[in-house]
C-alpha atoms as a PDB file:
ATOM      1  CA  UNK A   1      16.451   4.169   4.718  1.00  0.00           C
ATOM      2  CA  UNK A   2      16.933   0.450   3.473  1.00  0.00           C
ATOM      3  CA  UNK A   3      16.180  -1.176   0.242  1.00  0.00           C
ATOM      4  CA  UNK A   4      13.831  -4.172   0.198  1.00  0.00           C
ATOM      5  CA  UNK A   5      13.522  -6.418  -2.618  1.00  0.00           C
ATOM      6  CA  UNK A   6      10.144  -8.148  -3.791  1.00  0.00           C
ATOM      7  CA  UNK A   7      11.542 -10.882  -5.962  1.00  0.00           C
ATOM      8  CA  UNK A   8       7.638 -11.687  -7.519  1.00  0.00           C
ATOM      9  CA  UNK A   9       5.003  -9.541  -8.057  1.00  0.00           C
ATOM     10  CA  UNK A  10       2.068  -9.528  -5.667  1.00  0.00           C
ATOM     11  CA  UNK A  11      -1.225  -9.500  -6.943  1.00  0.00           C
ATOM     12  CA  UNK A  12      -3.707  -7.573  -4.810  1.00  0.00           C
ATOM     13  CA  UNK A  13      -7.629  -6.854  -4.360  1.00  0.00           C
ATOM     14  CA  UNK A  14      -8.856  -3.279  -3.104  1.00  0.00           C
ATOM     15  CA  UNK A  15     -11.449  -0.888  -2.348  1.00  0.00           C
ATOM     16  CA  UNK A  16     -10.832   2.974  -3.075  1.00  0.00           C
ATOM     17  CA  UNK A  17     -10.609   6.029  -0.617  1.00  0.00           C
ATOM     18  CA  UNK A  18     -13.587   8.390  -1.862  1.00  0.00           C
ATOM     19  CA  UNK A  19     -11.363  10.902  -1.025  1.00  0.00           C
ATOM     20  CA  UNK A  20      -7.712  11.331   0.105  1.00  0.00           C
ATOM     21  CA  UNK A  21      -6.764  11.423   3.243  1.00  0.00           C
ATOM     22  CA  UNK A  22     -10.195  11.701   4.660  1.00  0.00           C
ATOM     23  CA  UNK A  23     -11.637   8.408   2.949  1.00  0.00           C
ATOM     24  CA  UNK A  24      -8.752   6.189   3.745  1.00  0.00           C
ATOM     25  CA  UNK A  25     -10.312   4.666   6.914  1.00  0.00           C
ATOM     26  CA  UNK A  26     -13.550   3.952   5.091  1.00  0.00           C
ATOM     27  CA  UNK A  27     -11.859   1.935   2.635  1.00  0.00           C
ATOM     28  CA  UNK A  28      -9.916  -0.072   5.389  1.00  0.00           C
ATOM     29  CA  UNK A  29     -13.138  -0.657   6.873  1.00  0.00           C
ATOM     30  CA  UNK A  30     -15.038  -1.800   3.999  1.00  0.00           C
ATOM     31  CA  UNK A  31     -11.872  -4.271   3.190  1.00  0.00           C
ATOM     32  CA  UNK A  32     -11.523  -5.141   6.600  1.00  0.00           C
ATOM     33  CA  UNK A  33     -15.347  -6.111   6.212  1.00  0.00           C
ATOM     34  CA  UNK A  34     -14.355  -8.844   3.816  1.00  0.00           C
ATOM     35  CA  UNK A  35     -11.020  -9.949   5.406  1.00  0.00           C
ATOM     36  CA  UNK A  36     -11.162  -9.233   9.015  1.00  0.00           C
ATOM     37  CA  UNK A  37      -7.718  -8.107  10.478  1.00  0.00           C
ATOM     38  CA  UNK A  38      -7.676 -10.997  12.633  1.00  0.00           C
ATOM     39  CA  UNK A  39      -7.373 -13.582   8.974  1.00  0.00           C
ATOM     40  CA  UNK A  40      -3.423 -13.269   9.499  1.00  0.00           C
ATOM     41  CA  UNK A  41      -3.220 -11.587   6.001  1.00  0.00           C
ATOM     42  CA  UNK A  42      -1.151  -8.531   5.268  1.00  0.00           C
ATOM     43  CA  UNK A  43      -2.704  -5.291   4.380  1.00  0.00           C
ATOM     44  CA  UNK A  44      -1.155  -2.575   1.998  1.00  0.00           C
ATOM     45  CA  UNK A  45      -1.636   0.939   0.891  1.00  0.00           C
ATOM     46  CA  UNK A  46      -1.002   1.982  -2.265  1.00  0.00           C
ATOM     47  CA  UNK A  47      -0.969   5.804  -3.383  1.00  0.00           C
ATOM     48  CA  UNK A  48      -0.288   8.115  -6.356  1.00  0.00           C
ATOM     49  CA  UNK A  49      -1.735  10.826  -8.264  1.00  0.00           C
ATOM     50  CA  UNK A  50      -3.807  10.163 -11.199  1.00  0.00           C
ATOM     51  CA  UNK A  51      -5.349  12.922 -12.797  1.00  0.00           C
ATOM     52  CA  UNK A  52      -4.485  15.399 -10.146  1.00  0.00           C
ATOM     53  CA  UNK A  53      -5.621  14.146  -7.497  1.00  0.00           C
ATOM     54  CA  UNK A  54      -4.029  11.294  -5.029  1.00  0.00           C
ATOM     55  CA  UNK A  55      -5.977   7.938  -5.456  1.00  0.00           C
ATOM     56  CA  UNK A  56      -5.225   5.984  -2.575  1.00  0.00           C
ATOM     57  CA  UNK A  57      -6.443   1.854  -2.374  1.00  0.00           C
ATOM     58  CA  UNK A  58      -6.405  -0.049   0.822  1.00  0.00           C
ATOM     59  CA  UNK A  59      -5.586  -3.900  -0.695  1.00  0.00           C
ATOM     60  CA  UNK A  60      -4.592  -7.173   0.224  1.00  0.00           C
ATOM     61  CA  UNK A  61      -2.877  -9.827  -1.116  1.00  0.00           C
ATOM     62  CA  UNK A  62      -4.965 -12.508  -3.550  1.00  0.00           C
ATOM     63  CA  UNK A  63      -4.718 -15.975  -1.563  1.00  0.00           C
ATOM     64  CA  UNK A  64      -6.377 -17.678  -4.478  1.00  0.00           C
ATOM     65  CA  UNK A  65      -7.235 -17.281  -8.081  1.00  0.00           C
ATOM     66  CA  UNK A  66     -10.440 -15.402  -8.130  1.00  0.00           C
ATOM     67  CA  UNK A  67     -10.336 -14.200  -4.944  1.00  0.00           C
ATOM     68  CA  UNK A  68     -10.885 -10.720  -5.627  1.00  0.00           C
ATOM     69  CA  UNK A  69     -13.877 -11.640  -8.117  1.00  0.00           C
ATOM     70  CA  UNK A  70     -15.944 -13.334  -5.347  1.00  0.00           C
ATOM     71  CA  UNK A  71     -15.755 -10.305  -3.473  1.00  0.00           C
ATOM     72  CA  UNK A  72     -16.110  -8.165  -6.851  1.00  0.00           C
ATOM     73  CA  UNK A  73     -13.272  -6.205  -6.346  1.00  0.00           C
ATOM     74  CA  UNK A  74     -11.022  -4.757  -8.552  1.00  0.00           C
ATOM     75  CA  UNK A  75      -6.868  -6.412  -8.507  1.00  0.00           C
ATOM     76  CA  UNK A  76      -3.584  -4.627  -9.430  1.00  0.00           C
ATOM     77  CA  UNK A  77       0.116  -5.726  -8.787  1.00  0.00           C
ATOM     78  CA  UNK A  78       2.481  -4.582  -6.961  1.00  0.00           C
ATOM     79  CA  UNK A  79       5.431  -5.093  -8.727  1.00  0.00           C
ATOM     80  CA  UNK A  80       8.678  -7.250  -8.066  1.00  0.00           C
ATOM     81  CA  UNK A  81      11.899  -5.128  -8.059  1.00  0.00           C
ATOM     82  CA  UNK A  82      13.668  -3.091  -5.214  1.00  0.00           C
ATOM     83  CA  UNK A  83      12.218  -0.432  -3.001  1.00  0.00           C
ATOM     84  CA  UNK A  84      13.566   2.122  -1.176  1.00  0.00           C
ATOM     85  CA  UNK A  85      11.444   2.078   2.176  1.00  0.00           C
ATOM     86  CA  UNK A  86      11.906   3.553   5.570  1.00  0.00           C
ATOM     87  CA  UNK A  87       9.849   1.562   8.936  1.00  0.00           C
ATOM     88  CA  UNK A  88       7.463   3.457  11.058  1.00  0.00           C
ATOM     89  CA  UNK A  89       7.022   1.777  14.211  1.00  0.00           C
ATOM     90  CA  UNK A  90       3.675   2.419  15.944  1.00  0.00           C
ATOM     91  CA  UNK A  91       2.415   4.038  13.236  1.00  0.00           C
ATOM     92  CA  UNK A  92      -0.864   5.059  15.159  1.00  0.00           C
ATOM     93  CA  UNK A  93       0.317   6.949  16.902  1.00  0.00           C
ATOM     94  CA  UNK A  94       0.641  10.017  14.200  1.00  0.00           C
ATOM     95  CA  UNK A  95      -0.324   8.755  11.252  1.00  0.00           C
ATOM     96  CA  UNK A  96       0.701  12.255   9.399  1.00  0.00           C
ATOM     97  CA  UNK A  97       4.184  10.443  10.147  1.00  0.00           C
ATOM     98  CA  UNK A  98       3.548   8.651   7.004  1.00  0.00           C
ATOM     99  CA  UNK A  99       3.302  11.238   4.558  1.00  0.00           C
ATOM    100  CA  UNK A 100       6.547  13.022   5.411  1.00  0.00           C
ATOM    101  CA  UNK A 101       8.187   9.564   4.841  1.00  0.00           C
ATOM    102  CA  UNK A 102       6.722   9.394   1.682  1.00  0.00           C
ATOM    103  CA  UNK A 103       7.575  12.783   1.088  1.00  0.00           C
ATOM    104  CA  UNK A 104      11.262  11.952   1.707  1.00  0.00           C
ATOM    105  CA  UNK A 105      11.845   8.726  -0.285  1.00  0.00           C
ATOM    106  CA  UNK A 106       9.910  10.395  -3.441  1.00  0.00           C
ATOM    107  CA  UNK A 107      12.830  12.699  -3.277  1.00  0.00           C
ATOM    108  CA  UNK A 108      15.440   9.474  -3.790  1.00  0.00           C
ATOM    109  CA  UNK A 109      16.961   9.763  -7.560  1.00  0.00           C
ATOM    110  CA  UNK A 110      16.013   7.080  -9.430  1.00  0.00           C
ATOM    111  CA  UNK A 111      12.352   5.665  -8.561  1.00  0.00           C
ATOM    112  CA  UNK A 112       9.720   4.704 -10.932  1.00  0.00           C
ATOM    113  CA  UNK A 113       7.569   6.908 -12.182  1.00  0.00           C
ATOM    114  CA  UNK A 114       5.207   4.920 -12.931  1.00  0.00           C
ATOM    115  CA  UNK A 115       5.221   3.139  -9.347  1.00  0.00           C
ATOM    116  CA  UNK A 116       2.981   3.513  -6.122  1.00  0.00           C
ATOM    117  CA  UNK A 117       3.702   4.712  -2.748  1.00  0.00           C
ATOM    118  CA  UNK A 118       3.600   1.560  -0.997  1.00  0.00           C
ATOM    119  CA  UNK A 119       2.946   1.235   2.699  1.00  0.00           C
ATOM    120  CA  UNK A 120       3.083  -2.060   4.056  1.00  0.00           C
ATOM    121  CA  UNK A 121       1.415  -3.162   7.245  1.00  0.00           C
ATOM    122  CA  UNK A 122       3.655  -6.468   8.080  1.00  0.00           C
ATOM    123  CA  UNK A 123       1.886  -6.622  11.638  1.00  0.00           C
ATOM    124  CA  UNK A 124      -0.873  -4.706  13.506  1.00  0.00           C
ATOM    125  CA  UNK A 125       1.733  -1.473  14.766  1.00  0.00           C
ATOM    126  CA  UNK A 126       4.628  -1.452  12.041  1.00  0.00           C
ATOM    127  CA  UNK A 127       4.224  -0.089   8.953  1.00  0.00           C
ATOM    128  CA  UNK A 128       7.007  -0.060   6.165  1.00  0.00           C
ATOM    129  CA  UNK A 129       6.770   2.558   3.688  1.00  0.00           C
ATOM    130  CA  UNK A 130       8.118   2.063   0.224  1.00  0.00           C
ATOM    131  CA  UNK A 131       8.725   3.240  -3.640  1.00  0.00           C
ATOM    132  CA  UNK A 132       9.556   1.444  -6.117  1.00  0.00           C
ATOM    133  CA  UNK A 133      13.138   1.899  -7.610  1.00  0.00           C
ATOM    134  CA  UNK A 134      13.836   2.106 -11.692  1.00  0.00           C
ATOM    135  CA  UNK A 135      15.101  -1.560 -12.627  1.00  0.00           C
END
């Protein structure tokens, strides 16, 4: 486990799973419809329960002002601050991998409430998983 520190918030564009975890590879297709994986841009996946229920968003970062509005999606940020994370190498390979990691770092003391379960898909096999820490 290692903590990473975003020192500014990144503002992101998504599509929502219909359902978690079955829809999540719907709504990486549908994004991946508007930036294809082969634009160079990172890819995230954020997750938490609202309601009862996990919501999970496949996103990417905003390159421009208005990005997100061309392709009439919805934005949110990801916030600056420090994150615990843990980094799953090869993550196709069992992709159930990546909720026990969650499942461990949202039993660190002191994360925010309030934050996301972060995954993090720096390059096309790697995947770092993350939650936000209290400031």
């Amino acid at each position: 486990m290692e903590t990473i520190t975003l020192n500014h918030d990144l503002k992101v564009f998504y599509t929502t799973a219909a359902s978690f975890p079955d829809g999540i590879m719907d709504a990486y297709n549908k994004l991946h419809t508007l930036i294809p994986p082969s634009s160079g841009r990172i890819y995230y996946g954020l997750s938490r329960p609202e309601n009862g229920i996990i919501v999970y968003k496949a996103a990417v970062e905003e390159s421009y002002p208005g990005e997100a509005e061309k392709f009439n999606l919805d934005t949110m940020v990801i916030k600056k601050g420090n994150y615990i994370s843990i980094t799953l190498n090869d993550w196709v390979k069992d992709t159930t991998e990546i909720g026990r990691i969650f499942t461990t770092l949202l039993h660190h003391p002191g994360i925010d409430p309030e934050g996301y379960c972060v995954e993090w898909y720096f390059n096309e096999k790697d995947v770092k998983c993350m939650v936000r820490l209290n400031d």
